[in-house]
C-alpha atoms as a PDB file:
ATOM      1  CA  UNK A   1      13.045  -7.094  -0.206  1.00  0.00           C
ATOM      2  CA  UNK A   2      10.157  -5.549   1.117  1.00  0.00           C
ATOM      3  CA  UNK A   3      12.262  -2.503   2.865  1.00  0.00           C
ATOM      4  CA  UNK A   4      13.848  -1.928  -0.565  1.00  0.00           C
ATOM      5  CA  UNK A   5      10.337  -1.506  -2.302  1.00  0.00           C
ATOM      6  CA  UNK A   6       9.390   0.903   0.657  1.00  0.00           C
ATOM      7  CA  UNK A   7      12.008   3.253   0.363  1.00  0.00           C
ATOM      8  CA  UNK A   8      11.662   3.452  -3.586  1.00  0.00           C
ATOM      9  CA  UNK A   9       8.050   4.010  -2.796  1.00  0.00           C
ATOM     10  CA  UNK A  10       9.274   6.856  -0.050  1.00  0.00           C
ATOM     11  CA  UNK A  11      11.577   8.636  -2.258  1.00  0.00           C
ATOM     12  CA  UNK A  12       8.798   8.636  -5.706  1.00  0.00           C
ATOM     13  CA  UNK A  13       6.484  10.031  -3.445  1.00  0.00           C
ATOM     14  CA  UNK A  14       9.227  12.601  -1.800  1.00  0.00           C
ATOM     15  CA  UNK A  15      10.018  13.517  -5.689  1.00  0.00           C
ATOM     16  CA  UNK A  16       6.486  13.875  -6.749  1.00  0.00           C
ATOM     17  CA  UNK A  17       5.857  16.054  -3.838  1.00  0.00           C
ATOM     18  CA  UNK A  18       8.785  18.746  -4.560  1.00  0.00           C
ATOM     19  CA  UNK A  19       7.458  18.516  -8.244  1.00  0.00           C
ATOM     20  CA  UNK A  20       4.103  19.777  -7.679  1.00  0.00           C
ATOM     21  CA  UNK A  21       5.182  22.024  -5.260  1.00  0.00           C
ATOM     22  CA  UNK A  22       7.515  23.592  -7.449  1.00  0.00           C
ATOM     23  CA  UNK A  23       4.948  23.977 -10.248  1.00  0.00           C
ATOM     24  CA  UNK A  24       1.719  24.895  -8.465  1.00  0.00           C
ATOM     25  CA  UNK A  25       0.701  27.134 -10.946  1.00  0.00           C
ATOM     26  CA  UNK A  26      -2.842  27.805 -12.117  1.00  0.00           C
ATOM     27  CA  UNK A  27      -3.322  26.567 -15.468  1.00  0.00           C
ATOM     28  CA  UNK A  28      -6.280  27.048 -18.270  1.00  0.00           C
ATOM     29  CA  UNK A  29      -7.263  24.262 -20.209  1.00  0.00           C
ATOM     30  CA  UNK A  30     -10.011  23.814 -23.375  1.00  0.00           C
ATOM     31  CA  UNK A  31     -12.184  21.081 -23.403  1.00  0.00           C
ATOM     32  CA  UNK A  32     -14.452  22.178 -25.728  1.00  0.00           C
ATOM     33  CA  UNK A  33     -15.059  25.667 -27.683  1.00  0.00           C
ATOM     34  CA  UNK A  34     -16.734  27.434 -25.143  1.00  0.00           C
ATOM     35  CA  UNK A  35     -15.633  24.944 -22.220  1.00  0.00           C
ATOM     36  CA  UNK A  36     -12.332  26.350 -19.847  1.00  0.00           C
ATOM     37  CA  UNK A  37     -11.405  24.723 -16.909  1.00  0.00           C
ATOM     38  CA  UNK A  38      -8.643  26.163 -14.569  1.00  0.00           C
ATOM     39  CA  UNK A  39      -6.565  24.687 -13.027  1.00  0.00           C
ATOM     40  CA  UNK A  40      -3.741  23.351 -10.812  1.00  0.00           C
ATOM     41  CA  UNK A  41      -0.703  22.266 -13.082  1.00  0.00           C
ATOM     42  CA  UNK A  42      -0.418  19.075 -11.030  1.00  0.00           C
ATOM     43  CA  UNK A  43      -3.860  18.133 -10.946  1.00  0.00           C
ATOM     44  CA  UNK A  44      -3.490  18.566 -15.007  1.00  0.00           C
ATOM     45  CA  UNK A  45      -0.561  16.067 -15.065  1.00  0.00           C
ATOM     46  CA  UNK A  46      -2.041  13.663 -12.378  1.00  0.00           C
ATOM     47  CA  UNK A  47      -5.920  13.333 -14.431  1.00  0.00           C
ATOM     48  CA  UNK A  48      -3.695  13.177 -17.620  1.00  0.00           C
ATOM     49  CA  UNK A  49      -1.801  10.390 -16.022  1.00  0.00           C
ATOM     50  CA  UNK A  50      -4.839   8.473 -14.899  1.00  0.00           C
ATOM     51  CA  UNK A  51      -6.680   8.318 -18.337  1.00  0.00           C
ATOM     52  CA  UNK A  52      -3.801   7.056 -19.912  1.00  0.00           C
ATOM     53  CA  UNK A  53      -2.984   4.572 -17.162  1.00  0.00           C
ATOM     54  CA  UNK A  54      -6.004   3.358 -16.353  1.00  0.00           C
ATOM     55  CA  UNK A  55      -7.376   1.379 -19.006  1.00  0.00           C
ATOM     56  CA  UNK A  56      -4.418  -0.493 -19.530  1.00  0.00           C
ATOM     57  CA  UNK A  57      -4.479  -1.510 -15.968  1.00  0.00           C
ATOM     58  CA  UNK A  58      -7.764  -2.686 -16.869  1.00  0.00           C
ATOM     59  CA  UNK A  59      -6.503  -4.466 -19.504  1.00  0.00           C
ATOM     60  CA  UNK A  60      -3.991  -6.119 -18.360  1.00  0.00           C
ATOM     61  CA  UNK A  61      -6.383  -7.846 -14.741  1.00  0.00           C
ATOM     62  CA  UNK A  62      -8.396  -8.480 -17.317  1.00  0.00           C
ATOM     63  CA  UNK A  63      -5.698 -10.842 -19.306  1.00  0.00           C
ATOM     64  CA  UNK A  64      -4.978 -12.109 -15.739  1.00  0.00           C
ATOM     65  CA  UNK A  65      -8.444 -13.121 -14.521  1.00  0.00           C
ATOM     66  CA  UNK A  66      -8.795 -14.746 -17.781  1.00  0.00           C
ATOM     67  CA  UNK A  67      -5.343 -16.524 -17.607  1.00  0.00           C
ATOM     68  CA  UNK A  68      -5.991 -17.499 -13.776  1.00  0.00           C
ATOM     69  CA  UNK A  69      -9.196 -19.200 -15.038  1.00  0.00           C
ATOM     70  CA  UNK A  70      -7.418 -21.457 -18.071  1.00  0.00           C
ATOM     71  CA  UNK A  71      -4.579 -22.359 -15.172  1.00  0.00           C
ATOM     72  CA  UNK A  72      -6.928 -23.554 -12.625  1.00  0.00           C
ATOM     73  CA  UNK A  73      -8.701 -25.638 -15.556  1.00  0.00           C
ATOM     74  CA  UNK A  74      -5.979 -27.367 -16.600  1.00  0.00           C
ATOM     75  CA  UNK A  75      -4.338 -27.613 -13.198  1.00  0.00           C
ATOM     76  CA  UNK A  76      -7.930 -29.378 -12.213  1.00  0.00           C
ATOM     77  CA  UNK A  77      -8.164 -31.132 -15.199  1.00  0.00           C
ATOM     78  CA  UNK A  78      -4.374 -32.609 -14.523  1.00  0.00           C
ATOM     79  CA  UNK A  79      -5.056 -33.603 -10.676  1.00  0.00           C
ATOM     80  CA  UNK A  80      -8.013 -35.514 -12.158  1.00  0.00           C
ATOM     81  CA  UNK A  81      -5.972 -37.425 -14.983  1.00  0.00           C
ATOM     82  CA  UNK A  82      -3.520 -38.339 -11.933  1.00  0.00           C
ATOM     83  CA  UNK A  83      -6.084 -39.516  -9.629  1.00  0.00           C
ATOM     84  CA  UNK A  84      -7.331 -41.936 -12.825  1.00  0.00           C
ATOM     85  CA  UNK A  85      -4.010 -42.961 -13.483  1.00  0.00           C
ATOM     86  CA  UNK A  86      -3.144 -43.921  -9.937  1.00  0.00           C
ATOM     87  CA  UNK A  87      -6.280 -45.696  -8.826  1.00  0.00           C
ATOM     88  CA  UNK A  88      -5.907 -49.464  -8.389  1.00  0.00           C
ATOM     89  CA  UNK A  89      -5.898 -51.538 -11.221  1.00  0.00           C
ATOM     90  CA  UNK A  90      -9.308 -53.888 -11.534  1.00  0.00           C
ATOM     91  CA  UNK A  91      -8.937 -57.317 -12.420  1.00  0.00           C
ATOM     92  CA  UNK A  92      -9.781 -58.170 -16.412  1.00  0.00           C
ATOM     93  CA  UNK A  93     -11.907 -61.159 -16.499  1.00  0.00           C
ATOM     94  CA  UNK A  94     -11.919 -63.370 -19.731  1.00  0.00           C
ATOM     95  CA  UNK A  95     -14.961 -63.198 -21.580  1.00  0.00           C
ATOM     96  CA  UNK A  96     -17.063 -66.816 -20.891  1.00  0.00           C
ATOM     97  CA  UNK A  97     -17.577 -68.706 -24.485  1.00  0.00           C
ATOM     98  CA  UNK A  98     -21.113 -70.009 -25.649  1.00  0.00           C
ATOM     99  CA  UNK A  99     -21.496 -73.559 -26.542  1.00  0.00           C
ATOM    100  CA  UNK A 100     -21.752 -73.779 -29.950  1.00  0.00           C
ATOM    101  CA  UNK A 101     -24.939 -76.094 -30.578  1.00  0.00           C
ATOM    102  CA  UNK A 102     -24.634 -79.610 -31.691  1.00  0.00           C
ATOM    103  CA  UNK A 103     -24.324 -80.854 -35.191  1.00  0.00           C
ATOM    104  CA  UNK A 104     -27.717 -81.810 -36.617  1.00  0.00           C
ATOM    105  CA  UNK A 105     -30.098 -79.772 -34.023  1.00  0.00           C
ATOM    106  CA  UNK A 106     -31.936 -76.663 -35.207  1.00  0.00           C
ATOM    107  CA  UNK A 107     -30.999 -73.297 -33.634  1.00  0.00           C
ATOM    108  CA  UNK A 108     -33.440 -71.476 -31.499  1.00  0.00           C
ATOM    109  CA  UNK A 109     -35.104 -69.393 -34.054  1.00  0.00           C
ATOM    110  CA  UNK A 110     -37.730 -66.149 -33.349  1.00  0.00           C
ATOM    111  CA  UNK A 111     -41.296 -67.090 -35.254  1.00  0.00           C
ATOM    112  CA  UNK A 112     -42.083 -64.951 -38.027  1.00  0.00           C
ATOM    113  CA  UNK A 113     -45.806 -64.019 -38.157  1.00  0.00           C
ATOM    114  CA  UNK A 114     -46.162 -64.020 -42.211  1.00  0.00           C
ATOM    115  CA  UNK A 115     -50.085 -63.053 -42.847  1.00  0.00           C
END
């Protein structure tokens, strides 16, 4: 797979190449009133290329890096709800009763300080 992306790589680059060779011709572009630039018909295509290309490619490792954070947060928090869900169970111990105090004798109560 990796020869096959080479030689489509070879032959773009081979095409590109007899394109701006074939049209290497000065051209004069306005920026602003007052503001020519000349230059190479190539060079125009290649800068126009890049400003519209490049902020999209921006874009878009932006919307990866973000994406690559929210998968390694879930894919963290899923290895820890597997390690909780595979650790050994503990025993469950029944709760010990109180005595309930005898018939007839008073309950411990708290003295109240009344002034």
């Amino acid at each position: 797979m990796g020869i096959l992306r080479t030689i489509i790589w070879v032959l773009l680059t081979a095409v590109l190449v007899i394109f701006a060779m074939a049209n290497w011709l000065p051209v004069t572009v306005t920026i602003w009133p007052g503001q020519v630039l000349d230059t190479k018909l190539p060079v125009l295509i290649l800068a126009a290329f890049l400003i519209g290309s490049v902020p999209m490619w921006i874009a878009l490792r932006t919307t990866r890096w973000s994406l690559k954070r929210r998968l390694d947060t879930s894919e963290r928090q899923l290895a820890d709800m597997r390690a909780l869900a595979n650790r050994p169970v503990e025993p469950v111990s029944a709760p010990v009763p109180t005595p309930a105090p005898a018939a007839g004798t008073a309950s411990p109560t708290l003295p109240l300080d009344i002034p």
